[in-house]
PDB file of N, CA and C in Angstrom:
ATOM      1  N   UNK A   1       0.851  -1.191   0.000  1.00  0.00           N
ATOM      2  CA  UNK A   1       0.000   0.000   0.000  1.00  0.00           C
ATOM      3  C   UNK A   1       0.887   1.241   0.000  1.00  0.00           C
ATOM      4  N   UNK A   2       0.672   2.050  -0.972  1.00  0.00           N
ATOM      5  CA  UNK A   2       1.159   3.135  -0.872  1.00  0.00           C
ATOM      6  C   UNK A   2       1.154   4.391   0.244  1.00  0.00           C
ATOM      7  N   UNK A   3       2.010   4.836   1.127  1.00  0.00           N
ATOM      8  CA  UNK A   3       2.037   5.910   2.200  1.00  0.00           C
ATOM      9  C   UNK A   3       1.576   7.280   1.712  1.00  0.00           C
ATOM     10  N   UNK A   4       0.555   7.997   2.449  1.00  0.00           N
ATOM     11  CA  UNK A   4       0.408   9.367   1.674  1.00  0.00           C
ATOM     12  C   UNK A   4       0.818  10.123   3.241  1.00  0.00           C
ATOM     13  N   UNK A   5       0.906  11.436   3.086  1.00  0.00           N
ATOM     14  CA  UNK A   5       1.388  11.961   4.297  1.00  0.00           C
ATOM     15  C   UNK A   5       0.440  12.733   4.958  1.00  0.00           C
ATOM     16  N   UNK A   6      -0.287  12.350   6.131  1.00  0.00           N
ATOM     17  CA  UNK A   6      -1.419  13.621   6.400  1.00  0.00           C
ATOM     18  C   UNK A   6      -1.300  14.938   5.976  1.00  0.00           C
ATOM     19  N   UNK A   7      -1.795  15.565   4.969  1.00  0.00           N
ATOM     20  CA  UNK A   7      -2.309  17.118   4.861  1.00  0.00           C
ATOM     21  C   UNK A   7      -2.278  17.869   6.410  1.00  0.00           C
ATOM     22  N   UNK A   8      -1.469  18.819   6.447  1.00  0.00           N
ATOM     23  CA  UNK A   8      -1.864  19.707   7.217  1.00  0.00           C
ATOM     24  C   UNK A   8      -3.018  19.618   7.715  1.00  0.00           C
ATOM     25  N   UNK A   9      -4.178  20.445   6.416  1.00  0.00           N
ATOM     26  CA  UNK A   9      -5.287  20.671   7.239  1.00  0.00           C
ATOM     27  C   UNK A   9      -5.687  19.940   8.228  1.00  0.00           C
ATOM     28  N   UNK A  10      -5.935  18.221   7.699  1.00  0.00           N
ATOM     29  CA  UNK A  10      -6.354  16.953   8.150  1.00  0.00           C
ATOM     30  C   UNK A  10      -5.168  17.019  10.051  1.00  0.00           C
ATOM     31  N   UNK A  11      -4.176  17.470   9.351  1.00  0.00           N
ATOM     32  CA  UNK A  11      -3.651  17.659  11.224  1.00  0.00           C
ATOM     33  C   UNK A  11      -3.862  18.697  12.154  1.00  0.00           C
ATOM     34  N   UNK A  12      -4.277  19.863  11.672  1.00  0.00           N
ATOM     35  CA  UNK A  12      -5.044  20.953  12.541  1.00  0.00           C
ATOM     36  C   UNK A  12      -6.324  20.210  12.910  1.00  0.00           C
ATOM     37  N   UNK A  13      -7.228  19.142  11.614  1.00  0.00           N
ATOM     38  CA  UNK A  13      -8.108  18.845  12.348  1.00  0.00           C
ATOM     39  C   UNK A  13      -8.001  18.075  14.018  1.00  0.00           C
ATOM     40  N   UNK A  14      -6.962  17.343  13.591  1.00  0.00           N
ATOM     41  CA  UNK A  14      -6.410  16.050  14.859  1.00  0.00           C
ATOM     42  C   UNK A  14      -5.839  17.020  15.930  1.00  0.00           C
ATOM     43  N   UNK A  15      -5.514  17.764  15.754  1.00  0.00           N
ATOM     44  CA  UNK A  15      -4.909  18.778  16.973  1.00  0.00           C
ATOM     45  C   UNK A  15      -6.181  19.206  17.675  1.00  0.00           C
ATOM     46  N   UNK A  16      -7.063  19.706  17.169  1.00  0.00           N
ATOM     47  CA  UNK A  16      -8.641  20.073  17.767  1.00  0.00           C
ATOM     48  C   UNK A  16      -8.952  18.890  18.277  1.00  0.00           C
ATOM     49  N   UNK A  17      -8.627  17.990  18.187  1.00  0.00           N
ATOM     50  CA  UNK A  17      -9.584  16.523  18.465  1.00  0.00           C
ATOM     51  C   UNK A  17     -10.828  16.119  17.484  1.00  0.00           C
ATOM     52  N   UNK A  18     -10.764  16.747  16.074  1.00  0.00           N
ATOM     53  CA  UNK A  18     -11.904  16.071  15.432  1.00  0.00           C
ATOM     54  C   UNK A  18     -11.568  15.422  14.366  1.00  0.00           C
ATOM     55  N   UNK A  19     -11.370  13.423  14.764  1.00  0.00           N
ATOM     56  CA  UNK A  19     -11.020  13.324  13.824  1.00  0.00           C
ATOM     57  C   UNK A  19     -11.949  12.923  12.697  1.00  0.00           C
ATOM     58  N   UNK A  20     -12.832  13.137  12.676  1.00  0.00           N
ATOM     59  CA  UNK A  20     -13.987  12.708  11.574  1.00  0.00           C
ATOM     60  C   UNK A  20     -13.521  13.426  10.428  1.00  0.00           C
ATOM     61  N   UNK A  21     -13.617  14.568  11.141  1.00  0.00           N
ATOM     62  CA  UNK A  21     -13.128  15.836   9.851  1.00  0.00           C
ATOM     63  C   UNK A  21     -11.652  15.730   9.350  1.00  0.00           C
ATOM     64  N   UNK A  22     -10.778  14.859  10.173  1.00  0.00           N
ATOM     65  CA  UNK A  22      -9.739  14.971   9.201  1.00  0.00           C
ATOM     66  C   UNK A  22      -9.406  13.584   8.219  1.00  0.00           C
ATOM     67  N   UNK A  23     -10.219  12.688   8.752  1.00  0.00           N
ATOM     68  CA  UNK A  23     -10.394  11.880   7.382  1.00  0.00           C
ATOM     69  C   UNK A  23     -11.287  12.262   6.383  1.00  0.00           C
ATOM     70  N   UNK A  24     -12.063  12.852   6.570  1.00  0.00           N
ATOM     71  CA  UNK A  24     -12.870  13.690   5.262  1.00  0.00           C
ATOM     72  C   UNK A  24     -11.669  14.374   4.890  1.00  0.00           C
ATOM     73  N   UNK A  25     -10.950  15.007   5.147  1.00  0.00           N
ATOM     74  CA  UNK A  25      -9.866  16.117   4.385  1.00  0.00           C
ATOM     75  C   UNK A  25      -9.122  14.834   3.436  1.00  0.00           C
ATOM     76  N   UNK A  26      -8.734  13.737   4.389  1.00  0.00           N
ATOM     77  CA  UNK A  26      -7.578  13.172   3.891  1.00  0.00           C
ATOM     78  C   UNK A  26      -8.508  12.110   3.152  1.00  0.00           C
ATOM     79  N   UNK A  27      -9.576  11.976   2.716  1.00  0.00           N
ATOM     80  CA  UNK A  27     -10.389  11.312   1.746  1.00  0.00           C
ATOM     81  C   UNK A  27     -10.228  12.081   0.542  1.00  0.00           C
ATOM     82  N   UNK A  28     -10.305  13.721   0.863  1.00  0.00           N
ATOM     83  CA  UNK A  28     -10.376  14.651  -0.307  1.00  0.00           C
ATOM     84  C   UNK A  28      -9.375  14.971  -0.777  1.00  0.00           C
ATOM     85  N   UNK A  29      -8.467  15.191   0.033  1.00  0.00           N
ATOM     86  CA  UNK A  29      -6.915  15.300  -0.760  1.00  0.00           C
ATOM     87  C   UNK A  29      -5.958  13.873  -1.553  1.00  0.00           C
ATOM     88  N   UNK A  30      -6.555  13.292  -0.989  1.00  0.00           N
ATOM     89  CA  UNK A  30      -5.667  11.745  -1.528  1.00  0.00           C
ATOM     90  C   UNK A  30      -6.183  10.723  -2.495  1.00  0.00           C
ATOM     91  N   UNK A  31      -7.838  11.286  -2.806  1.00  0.00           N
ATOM     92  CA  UNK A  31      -9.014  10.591  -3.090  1.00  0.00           C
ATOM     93  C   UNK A  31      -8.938   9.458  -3.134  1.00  0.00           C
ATOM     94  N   UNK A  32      -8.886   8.577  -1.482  1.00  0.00           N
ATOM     95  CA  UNK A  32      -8.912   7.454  -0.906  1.00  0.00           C
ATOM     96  C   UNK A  32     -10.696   7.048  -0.402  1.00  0.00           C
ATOM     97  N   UNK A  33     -10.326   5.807   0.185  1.00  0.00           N
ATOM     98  CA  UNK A  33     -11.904   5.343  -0.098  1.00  0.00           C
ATOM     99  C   UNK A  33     -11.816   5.438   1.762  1.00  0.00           C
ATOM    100  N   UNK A  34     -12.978   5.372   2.520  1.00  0.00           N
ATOM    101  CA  UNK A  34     -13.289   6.066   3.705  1.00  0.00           C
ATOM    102  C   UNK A  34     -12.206   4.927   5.025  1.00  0.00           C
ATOM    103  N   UNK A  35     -12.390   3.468   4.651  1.00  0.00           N
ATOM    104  CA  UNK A  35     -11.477   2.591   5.494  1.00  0.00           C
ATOM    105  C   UNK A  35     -10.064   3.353   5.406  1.00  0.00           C
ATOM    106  N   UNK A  36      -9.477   3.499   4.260  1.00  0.00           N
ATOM    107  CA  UNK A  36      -7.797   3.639   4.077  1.00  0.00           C
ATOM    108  C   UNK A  36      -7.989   4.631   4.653  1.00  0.00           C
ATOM    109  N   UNK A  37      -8.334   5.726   4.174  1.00  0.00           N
ATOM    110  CA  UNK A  37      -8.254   7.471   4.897  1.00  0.00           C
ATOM    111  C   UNK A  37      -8.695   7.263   6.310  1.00  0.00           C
ATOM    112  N   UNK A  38      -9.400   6.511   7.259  1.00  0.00           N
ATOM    113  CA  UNK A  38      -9.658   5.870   8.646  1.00  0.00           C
ATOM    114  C   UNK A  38      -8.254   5.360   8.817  1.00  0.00           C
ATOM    115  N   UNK A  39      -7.674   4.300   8.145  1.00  0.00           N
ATOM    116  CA  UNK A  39      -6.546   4.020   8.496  1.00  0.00           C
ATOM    117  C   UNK A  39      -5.315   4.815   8.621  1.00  0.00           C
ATOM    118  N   UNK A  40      -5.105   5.467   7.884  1.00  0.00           N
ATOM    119  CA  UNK A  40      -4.106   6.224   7.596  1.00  0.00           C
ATOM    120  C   UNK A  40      -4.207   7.428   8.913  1.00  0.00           C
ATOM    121  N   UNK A  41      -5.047   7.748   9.053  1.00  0.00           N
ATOM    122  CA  UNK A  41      -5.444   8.860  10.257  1.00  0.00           C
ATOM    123  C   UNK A  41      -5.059   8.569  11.659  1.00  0.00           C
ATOM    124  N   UNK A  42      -5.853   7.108  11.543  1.00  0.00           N
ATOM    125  CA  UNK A  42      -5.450   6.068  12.770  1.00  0.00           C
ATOM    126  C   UNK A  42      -4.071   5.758  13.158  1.00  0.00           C
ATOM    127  N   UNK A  43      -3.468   5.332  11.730  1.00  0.00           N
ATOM    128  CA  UNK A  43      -1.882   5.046  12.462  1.00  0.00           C
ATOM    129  C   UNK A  43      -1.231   6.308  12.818  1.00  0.00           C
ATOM    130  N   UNK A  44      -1.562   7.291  11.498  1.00  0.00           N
ATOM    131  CA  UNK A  44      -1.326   8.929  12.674  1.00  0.00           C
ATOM    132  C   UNK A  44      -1.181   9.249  13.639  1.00  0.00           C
ATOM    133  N   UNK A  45      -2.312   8.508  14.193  1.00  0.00           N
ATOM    134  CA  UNK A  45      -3.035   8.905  15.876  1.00  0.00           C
ATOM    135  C   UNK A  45      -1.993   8.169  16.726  1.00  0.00           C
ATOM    136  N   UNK A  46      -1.690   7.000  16.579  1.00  0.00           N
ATOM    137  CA  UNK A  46      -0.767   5.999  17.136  1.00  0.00           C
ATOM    138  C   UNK A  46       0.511   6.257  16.646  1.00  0.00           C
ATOM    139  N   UNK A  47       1.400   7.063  15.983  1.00  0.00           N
ATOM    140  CA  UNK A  47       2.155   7.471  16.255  1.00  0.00           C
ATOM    141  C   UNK A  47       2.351   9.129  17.115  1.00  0.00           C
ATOM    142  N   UNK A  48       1.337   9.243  17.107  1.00  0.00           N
ATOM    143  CA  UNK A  48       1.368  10.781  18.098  1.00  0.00           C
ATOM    144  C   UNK A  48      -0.002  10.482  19.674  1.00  0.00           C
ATOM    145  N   UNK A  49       0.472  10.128  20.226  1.00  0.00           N
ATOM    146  CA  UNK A  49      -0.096   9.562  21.572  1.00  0.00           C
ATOM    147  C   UNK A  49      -0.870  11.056  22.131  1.00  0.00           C
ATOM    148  N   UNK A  50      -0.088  12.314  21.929  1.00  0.00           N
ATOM    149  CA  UNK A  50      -0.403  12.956  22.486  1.00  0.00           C
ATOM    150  C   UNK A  50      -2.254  13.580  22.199  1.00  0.00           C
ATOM    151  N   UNK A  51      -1.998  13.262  20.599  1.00  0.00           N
ATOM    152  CA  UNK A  51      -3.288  13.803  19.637  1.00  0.00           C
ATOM    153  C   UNK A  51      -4.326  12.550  19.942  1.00  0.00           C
ATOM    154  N   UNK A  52      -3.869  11.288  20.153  1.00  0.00           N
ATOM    155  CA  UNK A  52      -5.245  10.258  20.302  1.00  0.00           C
ATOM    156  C   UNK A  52      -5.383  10.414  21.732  1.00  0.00           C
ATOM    157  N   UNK A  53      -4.675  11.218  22.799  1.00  0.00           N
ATOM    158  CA  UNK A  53      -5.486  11.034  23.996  1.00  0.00           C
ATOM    159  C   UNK A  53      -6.673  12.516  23.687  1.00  0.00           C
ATOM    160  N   UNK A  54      -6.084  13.731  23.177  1.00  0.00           N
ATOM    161  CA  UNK A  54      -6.665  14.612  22.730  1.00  0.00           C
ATOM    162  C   UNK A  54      -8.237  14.434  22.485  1.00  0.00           C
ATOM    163  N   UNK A  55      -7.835  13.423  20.843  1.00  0.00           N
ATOM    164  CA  UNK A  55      -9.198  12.593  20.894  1.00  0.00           C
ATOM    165  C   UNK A  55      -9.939  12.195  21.242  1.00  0.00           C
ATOM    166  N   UNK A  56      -9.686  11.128  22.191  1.00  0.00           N
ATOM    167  CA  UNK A  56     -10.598  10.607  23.059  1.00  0.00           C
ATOM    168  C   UNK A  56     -11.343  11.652  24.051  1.00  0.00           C
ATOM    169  N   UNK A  57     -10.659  12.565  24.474  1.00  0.00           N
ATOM    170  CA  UNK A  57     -11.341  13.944  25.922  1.00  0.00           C
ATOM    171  C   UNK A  57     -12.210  14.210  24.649  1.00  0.00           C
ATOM    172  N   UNK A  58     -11.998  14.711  23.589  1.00  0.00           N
ATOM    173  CA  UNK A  58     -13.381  15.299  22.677  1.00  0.00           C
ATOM    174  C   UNK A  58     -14.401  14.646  22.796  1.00  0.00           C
ATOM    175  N   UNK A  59     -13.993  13.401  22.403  1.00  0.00           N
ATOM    176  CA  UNK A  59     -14.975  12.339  22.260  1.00  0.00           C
ATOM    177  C   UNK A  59     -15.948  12.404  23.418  1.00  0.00           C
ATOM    178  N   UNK A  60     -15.627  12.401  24.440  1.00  0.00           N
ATOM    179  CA  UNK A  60     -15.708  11.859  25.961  1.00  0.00           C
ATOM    180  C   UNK A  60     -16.444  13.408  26.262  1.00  0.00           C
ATOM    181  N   UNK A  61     -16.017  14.339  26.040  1.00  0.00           N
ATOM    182  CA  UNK A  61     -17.142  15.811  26.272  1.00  0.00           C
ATOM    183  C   UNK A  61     -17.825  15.859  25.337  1.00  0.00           C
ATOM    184  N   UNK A  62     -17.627  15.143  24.169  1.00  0.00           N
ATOM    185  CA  UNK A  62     -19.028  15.308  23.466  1.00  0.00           C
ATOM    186  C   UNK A  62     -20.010  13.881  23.545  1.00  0.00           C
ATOM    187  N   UNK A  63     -19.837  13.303  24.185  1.00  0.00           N
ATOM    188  CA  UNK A  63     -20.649  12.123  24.713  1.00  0.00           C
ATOM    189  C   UNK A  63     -21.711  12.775  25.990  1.00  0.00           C
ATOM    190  N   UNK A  64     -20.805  13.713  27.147  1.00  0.00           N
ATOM    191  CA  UNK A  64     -21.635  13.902  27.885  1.00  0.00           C
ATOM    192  C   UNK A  64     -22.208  14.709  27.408  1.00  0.00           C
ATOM    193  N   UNK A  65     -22.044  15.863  26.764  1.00  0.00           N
ATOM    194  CA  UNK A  65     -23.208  16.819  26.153  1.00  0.00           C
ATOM    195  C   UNK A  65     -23.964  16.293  25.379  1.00  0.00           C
ATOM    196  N   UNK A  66     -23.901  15.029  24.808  1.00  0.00           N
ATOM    197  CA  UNK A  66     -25.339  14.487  24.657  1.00  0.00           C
ATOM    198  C   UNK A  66     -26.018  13.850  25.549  1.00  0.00           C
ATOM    199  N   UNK A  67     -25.584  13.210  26.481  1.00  0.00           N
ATOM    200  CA  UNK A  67     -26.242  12.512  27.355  1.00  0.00           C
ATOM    201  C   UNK A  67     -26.997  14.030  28.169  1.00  0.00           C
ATOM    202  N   UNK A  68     -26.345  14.843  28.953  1.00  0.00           N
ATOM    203  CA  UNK A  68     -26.708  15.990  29.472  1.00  0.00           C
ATOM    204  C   UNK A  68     -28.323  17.118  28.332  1.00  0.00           C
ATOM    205  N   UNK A  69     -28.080  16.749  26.972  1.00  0.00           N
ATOM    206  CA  UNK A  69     -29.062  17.134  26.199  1.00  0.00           C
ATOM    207  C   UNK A  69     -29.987  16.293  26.046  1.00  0.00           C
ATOM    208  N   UNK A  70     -29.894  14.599  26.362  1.00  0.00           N
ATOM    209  CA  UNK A  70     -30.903  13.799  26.411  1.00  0.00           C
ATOM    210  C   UNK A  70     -31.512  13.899  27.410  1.00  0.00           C
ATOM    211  N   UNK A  71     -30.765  13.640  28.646  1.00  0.00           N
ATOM    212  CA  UNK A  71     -31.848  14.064  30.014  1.00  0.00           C
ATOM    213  C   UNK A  71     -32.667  15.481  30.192  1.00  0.00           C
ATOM    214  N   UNK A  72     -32.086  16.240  29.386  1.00  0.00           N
ATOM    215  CA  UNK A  72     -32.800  17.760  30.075  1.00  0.00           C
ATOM    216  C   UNK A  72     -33.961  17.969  28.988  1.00  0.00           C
ATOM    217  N   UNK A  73     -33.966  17.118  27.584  1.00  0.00           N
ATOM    218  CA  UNK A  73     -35.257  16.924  26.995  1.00  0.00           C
ATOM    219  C   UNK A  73     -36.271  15.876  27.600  1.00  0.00           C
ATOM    220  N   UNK A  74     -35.531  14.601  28.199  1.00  0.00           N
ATOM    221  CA  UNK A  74     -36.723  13.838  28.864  1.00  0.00           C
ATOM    222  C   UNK A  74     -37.370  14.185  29.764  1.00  0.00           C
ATOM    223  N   UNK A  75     -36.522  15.412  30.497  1.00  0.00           N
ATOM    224  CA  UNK A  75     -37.207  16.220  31.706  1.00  0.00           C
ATOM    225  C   UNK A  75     -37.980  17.104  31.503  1.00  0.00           C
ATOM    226  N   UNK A  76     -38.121  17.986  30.257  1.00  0.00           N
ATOM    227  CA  UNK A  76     -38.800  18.731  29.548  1.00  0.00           C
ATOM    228  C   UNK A  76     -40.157  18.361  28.860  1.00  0.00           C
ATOM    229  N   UNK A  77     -39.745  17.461  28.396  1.00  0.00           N
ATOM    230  CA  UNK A  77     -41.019  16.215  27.842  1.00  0.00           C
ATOM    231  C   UNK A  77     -41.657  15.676  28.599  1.00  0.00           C
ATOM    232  N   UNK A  78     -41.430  15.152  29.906  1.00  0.00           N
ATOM    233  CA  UNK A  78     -41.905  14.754  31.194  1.00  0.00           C
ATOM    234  C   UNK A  78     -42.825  16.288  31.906  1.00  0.00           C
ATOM    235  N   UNK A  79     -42.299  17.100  31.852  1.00  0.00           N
ATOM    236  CA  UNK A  79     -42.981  18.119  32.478  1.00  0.00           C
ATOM    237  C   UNK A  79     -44.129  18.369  31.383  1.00  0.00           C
ATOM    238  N   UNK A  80     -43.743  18.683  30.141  1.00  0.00           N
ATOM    239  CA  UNK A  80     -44.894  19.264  29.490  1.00  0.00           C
ATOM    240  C   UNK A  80     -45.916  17.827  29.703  1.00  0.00           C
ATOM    241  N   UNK A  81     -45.293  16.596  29.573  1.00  0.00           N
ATOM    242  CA  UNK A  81     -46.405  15.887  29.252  1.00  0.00           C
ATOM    243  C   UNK A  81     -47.340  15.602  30.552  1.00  0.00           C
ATOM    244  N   UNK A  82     -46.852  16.241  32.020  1.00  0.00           N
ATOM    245  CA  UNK A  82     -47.305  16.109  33.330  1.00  0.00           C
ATOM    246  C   UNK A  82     -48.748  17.291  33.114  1.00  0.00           C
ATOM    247  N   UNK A  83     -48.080  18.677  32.603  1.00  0.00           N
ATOM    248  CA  UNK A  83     -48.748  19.867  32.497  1.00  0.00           C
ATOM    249  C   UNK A  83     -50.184  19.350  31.212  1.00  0.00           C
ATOM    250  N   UNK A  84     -50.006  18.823  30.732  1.00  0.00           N
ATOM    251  CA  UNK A  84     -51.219  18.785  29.894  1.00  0.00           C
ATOM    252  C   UNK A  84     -52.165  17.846  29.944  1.00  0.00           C
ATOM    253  N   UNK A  85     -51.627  16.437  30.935  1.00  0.00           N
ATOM    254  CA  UNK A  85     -52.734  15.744  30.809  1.00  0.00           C
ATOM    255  C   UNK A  85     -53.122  16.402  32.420  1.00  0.00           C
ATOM    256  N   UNK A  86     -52.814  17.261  32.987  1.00  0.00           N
ATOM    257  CA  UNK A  86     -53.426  17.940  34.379  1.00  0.00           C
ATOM    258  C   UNK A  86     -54.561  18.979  33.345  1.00  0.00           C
ATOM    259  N   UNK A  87     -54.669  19.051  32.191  1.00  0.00           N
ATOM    260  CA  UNK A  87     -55.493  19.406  31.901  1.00  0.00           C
ATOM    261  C   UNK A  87     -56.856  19.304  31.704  1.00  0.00           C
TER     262      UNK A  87
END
């Protein structure tokens, strides 16, 4: 398999912690198919320890802000649905 070299951009993405977006870059710059550009990102990540722990804290705060947006709609939904059948 041929080596391509992460794009910049695709590593500002990994520095933010998003790596979704930097295999989309490195899908678009290399026009690789979505596994290889996953792979290629991945061994990235595993040679820079510092950027896949990065990763993971994104991951991990954007897990609870959904969980934190799921409960405060079931609580919302729970109230309205308390308020209307008191109707």
């Amino acid at each position: 398999m041929q080596q391509h070299p992460i794009p910049p951009a695709a590593a500002a993405e990994l520095e933010s912690g998003r790596t979704i977006e930097a295999i989309k870059i490195v899908r678009q710059t290399h026009g690789l198919g979505l596994k290889e550009s996953k792979d290629l990102v991945d061994e990235y990540l595993r040679s820079r320890p510092d950027l896949a722990a990065r990763a993971a804290q994104v991951r991990t705060e954007s897990n609870k802000k959904a969980l934190v947006r799921l409960l405060l709609g079931l609580v919302v939904g729970f109230l309205i649905y308390r308020i209307l059948s008191a109707l």
